[in-house]
Protein backbone atom coordinates (compact mmCIF):
# COMPACT_ATOMS: atom_id res chain seq x y z
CA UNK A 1 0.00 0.00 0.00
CA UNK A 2 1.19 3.18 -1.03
CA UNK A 3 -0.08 6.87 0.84
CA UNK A 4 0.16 9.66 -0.77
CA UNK A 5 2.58 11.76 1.15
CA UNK A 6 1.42 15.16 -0.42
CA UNK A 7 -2.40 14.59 1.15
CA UNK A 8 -0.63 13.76 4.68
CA UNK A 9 1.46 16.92 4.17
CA UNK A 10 -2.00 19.63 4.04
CA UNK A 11 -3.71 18.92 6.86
CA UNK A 12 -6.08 21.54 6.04
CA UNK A 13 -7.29 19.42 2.90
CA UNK A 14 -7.98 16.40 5.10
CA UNK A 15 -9.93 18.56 7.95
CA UNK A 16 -12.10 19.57 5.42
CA UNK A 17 -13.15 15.69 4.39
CA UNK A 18 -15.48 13.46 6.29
CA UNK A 19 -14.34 12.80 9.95
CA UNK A 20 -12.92 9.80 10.68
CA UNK A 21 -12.54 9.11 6.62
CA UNK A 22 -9.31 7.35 5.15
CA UNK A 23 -7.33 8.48 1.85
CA UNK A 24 -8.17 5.69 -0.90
CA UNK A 25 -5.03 4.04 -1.26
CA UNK A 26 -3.39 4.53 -4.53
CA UNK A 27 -3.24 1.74 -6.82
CA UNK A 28 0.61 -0.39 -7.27
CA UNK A 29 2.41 0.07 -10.62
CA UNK A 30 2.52 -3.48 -12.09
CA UNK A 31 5.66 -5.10 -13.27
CA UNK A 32 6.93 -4.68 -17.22
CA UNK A 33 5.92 -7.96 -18.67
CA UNK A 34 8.50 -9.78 -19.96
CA UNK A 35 9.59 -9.87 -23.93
CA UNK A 36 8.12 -12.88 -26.23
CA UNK A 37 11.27 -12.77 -28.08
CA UNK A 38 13.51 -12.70 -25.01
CA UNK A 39 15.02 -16.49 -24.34
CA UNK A 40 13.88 -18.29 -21.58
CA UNK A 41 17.55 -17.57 -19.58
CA UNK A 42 16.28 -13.99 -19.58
CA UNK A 43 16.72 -12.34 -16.36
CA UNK A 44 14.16 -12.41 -14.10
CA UNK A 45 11.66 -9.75 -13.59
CA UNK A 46 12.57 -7.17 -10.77
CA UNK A 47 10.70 -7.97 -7.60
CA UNK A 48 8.19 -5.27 -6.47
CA UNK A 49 9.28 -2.76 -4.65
CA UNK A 50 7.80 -2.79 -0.68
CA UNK A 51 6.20 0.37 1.14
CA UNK A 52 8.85 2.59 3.25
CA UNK A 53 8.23 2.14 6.41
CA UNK A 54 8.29 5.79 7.01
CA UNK A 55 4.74 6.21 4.57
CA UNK A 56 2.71 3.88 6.98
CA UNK A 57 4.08 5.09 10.30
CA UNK A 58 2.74 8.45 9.00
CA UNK A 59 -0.19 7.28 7.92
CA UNK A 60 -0.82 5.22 11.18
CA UNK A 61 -0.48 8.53 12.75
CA UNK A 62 -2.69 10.41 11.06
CA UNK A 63 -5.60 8.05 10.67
CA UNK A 64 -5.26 7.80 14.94
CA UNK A 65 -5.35 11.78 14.72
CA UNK A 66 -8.18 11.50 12.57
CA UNK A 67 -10.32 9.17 14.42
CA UNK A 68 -9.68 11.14 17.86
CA UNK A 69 -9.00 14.98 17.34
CA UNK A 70 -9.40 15.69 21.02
CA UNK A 71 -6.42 13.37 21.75
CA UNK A 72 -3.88 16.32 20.32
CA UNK A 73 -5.88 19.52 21.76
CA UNK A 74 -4.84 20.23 25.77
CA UNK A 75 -7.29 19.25 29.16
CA UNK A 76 -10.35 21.56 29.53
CA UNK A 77 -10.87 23.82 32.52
CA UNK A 78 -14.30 22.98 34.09
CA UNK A 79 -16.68 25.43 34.07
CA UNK A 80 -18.56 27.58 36.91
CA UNK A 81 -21.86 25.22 36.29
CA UNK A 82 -19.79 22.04 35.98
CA UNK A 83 -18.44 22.80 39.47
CA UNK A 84 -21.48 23.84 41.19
CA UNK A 85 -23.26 20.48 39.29
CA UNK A 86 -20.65 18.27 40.75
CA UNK A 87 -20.82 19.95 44.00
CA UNK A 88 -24.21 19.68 44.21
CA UNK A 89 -23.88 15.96 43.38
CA UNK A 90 -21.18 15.54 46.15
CA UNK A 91 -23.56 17.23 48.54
CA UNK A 92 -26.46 14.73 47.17
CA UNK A 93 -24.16 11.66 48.25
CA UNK A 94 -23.11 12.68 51.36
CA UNK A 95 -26.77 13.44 52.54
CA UNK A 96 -27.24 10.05 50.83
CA UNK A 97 -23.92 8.23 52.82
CA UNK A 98 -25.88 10.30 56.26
CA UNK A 99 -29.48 9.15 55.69
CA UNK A 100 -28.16 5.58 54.97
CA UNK A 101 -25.42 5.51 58.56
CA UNK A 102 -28.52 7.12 60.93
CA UNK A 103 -31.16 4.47 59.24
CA UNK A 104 -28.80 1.77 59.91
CA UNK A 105 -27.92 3.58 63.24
CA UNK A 106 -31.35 2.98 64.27
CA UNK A 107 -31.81 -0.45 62.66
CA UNK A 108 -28.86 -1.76 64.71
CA UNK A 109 -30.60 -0.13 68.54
CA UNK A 110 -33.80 -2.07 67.06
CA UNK A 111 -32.17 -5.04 66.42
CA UNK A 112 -30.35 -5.12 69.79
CA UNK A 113 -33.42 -4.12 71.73
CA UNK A 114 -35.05 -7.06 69.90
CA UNK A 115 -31.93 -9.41 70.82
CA UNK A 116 -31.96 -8.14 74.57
CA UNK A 117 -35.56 -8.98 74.65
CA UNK A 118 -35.48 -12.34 73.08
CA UNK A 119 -32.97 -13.06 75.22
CA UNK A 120 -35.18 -11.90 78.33
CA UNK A 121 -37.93 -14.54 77.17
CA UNK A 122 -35.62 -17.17 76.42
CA UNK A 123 -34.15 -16.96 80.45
CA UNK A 124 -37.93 -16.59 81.43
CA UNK A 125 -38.58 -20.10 79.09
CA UNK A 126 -35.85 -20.97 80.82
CA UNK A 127 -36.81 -21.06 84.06
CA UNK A 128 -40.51 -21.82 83.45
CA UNK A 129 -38.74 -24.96 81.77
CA UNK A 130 -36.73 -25.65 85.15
CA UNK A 131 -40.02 -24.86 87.38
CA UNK A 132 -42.02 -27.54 84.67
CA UNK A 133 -39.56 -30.22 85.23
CA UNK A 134 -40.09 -29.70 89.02
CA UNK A 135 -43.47 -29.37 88.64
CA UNK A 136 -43.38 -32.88 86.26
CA UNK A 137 -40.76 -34.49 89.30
CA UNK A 138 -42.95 -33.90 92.01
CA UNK A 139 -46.45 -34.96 89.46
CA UNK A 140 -44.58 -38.42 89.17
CA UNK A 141 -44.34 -38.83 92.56
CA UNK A 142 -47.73 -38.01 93.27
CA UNK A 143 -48.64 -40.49 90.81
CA UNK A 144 -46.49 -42.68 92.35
CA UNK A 145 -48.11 -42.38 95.25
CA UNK A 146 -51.75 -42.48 94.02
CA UNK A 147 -50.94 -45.28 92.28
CA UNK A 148 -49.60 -47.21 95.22
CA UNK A 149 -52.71 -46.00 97.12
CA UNK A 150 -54.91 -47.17 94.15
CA UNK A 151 -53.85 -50.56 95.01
CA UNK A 152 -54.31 -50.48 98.12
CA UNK A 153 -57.83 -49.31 97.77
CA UNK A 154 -58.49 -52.14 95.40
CA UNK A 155 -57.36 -54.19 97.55
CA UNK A 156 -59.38 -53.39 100.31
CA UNK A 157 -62.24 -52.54 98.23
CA UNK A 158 -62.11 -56.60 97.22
CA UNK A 159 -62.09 -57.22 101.22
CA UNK A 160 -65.04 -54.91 101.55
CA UNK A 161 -67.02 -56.54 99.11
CA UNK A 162 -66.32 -60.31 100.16
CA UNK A 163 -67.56 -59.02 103.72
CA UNK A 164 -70.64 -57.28 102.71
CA UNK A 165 -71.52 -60.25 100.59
CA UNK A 166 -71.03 -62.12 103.45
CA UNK A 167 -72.89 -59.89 105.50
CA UNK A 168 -75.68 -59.89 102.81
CA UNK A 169 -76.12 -63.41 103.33
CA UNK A 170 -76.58 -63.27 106.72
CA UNK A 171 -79.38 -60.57 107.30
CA UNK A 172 -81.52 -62.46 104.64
CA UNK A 173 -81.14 -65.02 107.44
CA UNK A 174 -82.21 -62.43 109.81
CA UNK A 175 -85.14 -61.03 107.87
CA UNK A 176 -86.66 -64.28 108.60
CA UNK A 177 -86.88 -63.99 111.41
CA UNK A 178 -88.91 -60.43 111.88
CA UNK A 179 -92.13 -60.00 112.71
CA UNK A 180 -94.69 -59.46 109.52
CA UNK A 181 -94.78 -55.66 110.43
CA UNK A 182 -91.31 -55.58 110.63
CA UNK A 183 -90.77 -57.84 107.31
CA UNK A 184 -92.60 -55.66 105.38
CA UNK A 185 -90.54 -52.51 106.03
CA UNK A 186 -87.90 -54.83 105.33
CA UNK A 187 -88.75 -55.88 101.57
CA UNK A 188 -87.53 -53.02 99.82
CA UNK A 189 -84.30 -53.02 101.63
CA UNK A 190 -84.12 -56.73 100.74
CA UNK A 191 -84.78 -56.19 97.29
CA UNK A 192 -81.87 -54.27 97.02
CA UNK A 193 -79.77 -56.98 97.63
CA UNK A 194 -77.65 -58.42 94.30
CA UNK A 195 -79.06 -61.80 93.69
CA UNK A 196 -75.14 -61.75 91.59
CA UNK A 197 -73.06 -60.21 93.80
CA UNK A 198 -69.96 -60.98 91.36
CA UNK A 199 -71.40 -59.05 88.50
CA UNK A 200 -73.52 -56.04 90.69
CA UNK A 201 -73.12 -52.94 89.61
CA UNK A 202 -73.82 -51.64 92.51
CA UNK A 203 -71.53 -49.79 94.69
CA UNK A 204 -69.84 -51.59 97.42
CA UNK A 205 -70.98 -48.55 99.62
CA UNK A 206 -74.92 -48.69 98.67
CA UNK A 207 -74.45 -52.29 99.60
CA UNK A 208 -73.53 -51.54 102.68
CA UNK A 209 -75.62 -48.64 103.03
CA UNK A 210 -78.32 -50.81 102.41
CA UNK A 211 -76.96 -53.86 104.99
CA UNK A 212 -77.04 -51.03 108.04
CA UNK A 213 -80.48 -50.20 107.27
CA UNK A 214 -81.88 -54.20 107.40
CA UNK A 215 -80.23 -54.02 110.41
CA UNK A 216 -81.13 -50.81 112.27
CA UNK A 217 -84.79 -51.80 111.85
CA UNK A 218 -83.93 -55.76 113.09
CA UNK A 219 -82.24 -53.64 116.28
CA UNK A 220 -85.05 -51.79 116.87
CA UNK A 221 -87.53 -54.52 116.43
CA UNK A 222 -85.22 -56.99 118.63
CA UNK A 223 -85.06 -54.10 121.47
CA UNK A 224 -89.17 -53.61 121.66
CA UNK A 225 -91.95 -55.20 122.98
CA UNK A 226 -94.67 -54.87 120.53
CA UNK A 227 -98.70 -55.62 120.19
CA UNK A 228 -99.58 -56.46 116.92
CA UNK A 229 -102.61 -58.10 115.34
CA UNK A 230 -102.43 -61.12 112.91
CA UNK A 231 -103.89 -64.00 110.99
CA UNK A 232 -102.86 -67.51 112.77
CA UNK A 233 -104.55 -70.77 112.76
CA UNK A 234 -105.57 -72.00 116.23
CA UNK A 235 -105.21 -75.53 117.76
CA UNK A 236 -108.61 -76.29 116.12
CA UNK A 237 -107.51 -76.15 112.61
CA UNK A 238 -109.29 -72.88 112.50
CA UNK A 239 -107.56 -69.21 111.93
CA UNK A 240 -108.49 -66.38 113.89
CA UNK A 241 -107.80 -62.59 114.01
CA UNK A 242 -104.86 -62.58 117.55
CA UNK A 243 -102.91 -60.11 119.74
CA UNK A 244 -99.58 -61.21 118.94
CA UNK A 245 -97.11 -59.58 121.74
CA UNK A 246 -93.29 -59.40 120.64
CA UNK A 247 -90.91 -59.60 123.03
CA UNK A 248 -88.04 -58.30 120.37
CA UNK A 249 -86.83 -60.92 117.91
CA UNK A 250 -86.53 -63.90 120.86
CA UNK A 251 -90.19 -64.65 121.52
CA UNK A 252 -93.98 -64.20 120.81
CA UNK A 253 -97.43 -64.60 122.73
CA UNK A 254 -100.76 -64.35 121.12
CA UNK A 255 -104.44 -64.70 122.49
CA UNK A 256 -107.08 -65.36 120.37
CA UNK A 257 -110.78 -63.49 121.09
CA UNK A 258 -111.84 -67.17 122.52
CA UNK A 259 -109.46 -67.14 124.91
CA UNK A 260 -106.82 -69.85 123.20
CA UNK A 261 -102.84 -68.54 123.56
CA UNK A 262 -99.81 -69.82 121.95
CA UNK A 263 -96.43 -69.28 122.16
CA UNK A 264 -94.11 -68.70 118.41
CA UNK A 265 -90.33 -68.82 118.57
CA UNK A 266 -87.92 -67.93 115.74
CA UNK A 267 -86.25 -70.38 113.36
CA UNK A 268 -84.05 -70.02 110.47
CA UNK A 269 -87.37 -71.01 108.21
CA UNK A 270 -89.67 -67.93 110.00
CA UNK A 271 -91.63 -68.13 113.29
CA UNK A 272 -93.20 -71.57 114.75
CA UNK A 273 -96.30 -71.12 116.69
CA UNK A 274 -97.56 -73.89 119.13
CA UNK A 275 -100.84 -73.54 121.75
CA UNK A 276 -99.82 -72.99 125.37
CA UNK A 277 -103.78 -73.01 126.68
CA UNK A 278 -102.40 -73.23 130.13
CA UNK A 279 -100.58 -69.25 129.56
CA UNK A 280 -104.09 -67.65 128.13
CA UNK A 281 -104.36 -65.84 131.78
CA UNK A 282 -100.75 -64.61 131.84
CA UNK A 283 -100.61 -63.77 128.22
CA UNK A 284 -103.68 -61.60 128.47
CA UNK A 285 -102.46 -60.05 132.00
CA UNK A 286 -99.76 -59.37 130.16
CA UNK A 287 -101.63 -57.63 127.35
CA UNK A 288 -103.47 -55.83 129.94
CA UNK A 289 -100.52 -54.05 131.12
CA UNK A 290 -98.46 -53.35 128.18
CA UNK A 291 -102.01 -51.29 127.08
CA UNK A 292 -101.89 -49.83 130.10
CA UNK A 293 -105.12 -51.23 131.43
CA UNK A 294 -103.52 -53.13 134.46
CA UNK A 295 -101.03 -51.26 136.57
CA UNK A 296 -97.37 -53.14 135.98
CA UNK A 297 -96.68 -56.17 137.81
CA UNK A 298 -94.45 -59.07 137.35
CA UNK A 299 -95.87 -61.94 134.89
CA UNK A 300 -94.04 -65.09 134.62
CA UNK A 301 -93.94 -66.36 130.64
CA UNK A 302 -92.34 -69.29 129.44
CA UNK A 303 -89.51 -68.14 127.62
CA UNK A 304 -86.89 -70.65 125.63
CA UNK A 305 -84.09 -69.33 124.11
CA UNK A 306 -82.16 -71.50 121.00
């Protein structure tokens, strides 16, 4: 490539072109072609000449001048606006740099206010932790103890109910015994008996309950003398309407209105009744004064005691 060194050398003509434009390069001469006639141990053609090196260091030069024409002219002095713009843009930052340190400022005194008082509720979780695990301690050995005591109540709960069974048993012995005025406040207490007492479910406590009341009236009926008036069937084969006098739950008179007496005595089957003819006058002295109709004396009554 060849430049043309009188374009480089007005500077003026090359200002005036398009900016940033590069001088066509000029086309290379070609070589003579050789002679037809000449022999083929002709010479040899001359070899083309190369560019100078100075041409394209030139060139270099100016197309870089050409491309940037600030590079060659000196530093500008910044204006009075520049100044006060970049001033104003300093100023800008630095409120920015302030705003940002205070809001972070306060961030950080909310965040360590927040991590003093998490770490007041973790101490209080703490402790309510430590007073749970006392609380659970002393719980187990309640249980503990309930548990122990549970047994024990089972236990003796099983001996309760083997003795009011027992018991059970033995005042249905005992109704039998009662007079018929006494037996028949005694049939609803009697009905509350278990016929089952394996499978009841009735308390071991109404059982009872129920056991002290057959009794309480047998104790008052066995502590009593008392008149009452019954059905009973004479020596005769005959029944009459009798005074019947109770001498508690060990033995019974009775006078018919004809005068016949007879004496009952309890078995484990109910009362007995036999005539004692030969007692009418002491059974009905005896009636007299327990009516109040004869003033008290001493009556002798056969008495036998099983």
């Amino acid at each position: 490539m060849v430049a043309c060194l009188g374009c480089f050398g007005a500077p003026g003509a090359f200002a005036q072109g398009t900016p940033g434009a590069r001088p066509l390069p000029q086309p290379r001469p070609s070589p003579a072609p050789a002679s037809v006639s000449q022999p083929a141990a002709a010479k040899p053609a001359a070899p083309t000449q190369p560019t100078p090196a100075p041409v394209v260091e030139q060139s270099s030069k100016a197309d870089a001048r050409a491309e940037n024409p600030e590079a060659t002219s000196a530093p500008k002095t910044p204006t009075l606006e520049e100044t006060r713009l970049t001033l104003s843009k300093w100023i800008e930052t630095q409120q920015i740099i302030s705003k940002e340190r205070n809001d972070w400022q306060q961030g950080k005194e909310i965040l360590q206010g927040r991590v003093e008082l998490v770490g007041k509720e973790v101490t209080q979780l703490q402790d309510r932790i430590a007073q749970s695990e006392v609380a659970v301690q002393e719980s187990n050995r309640k249980r503990d103890e309930l548990t122990k005591q549970n047994a024990q109540l089972k236990e003796t709960s099983a001996q309760l109910a083997a003795a009011v069974t027992q018991m059970e048993a033995r005042v249905r012995k005992l109704s039998k015994m009662a007079p018929e005025g006494v037996a028949k406040r005694l049939e609803p207490l009697l009905q509350r008996i278990p016929a089952d007492p394996a499978t009841t479910r009735v308390s071991v406590a109404e059982r009872f309950q129920n056991v002290l009341g057959i009794l309480n009236e047998l104790n008052k009926a066995n502590s009593e003398i008392t008149i009452a008036y019954e059905i009973r069937q004479l020596a005769d084969g005959t029944s009459s309407e009798v005074q019947v006098i109770y001498v508690g739950l060990a033995q019974a008179y009775y006078l018919s209105p004809r005068g016949e007496a007879g004496i009952g005595r309890p078995t484990d089957t109910g009362w007995t009744w036999q005539p004692a003819g030969d007692q009418a006058d002491e059974i009905y002295t005896a009636l007299e004064i327990i009516q109040g109709k004869h003033p008290p004396a001493f009556v002798a009554l056969p008495v036998s005691i099983q």
